[in-house]
Protein backbone atom coordinates (compact mmCIF):
# COMPACT_ATOMS: atom_id res chain seq x y z
CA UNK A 1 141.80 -106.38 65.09
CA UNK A 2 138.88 -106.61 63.09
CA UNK A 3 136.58 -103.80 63.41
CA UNK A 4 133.04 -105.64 64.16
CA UNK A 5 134.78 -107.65 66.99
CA UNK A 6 133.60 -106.99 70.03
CA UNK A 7 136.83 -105.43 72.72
CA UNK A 8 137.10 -105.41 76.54
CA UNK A 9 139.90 -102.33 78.19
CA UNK A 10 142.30 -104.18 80.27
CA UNK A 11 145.98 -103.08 80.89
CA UNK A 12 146.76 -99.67 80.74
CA UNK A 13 143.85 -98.48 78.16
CA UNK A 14 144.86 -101.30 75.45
CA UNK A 15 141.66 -102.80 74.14
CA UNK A 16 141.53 -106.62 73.90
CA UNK A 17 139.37 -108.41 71.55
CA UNK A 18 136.77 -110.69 73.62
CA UNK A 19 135.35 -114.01 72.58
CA UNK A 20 131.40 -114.59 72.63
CA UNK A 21 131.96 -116.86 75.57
CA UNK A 22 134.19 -114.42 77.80
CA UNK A 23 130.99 -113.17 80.02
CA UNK A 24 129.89 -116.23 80.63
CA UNK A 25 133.04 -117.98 81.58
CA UNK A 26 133.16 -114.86 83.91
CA UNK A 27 130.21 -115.24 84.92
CA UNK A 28 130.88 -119.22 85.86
CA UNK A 29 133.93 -118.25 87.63
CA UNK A 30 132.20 -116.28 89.84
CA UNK A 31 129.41 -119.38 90.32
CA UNK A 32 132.42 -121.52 91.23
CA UNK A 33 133.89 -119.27 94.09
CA UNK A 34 130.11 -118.20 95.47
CA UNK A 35 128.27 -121.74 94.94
CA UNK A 36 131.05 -123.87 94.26
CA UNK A 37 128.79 -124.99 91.09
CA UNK A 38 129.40 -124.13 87.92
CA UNK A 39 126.20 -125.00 86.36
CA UNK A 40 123.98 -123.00 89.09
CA UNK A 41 122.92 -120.64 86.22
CA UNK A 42 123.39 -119.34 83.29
CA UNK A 43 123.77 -115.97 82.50
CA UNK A 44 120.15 -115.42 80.73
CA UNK A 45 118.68 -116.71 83.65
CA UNK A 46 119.91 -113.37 85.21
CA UNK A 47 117.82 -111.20 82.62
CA UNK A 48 114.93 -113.81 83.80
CA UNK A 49 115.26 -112.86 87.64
CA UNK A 50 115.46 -109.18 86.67
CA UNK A 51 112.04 -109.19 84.55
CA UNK A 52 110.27 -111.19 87.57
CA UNK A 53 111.64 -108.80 89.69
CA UNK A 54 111.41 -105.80 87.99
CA UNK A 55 107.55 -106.80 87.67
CA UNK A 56 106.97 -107.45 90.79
CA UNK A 57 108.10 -104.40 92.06
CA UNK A 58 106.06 -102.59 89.41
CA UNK A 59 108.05 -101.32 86.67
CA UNK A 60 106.23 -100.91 83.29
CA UNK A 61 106.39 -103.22 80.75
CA UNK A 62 108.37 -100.81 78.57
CA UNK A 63 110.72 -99.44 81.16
CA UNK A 64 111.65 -103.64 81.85
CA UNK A 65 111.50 -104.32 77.77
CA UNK A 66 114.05 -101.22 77.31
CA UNK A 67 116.33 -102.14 80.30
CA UNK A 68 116.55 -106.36 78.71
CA UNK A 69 117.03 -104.98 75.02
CA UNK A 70 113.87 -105.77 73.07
CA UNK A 71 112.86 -102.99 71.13
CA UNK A 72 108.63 -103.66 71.66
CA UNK A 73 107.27 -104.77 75.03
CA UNK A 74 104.77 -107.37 73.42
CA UNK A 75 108.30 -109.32 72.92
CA UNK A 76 109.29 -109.11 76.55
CA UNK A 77 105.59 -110.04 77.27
CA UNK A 78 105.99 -113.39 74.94
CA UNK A 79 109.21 -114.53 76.22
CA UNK A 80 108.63 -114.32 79.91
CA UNK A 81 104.86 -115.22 79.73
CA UNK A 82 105.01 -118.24 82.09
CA UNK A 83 106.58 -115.98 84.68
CA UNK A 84 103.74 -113.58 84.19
CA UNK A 85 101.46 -116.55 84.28
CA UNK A 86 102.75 -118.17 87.75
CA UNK A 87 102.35 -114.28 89.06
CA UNK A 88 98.50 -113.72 87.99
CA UNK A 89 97.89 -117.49 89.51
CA UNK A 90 99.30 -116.23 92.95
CA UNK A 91 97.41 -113.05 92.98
CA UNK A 92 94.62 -114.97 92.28
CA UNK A 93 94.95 -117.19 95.08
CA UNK A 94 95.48 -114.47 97.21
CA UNK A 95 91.88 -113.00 96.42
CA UNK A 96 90.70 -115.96 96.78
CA UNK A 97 91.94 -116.40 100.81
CA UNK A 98 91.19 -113.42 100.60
CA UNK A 99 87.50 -113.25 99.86
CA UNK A 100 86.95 -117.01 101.23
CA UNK A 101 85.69 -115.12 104.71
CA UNK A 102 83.42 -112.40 103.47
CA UNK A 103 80.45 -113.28 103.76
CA UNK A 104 77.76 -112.07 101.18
């Protein structure tokens, strides 16, 4: 086994070496049996849901760019921009219903 390959434990402690694909033909298995769809997501689409939810629940940038693997929040903050985006745009139609009563 090469030494750089990544390895899963299976049986009885022996490691086996995995492919790059293993997770996510896991992880399409399990889309199968719950959705009966393979192509409902894809596996980055879960780190996706976790920043929008991790957001929106108020985490700190850094604490979500740690937890996803990027080593400087500003990269976390480029990649899921639009979901950032789509979540000032609601807030700001919420002060705007809001505010559309009060009269000055």
């Amino acid at each position: 086994m090469r030494p750089n390959k990544k390895t899963i434990e299976r049986n009885k402690g022996k490691e086996i070496p995995i492919s790059p694909n293993w997770v996510n033909d896991r992880f399409h298995d399990l889309l199968e049996i719950y959705f009966n769809n393979r192509k409902y997501m894809r596996v980055h689409d879960l780190m996706g849901e976790f920043v929008d939810l991790a957001r929106v629940s108020g985490m700190s940038m850094e604490y979500i760019s740690g937890e996803v693997g990027h080593a400087r929040p500003s990269t976390t903050w480029n990649m899921y921009s639009e979901i950032f985006n789509e979540e000032a745009k609601e807030a700001q139609q919420k002060m705007q219903e809001l505010f559309a009563n009060v009269i000055f």
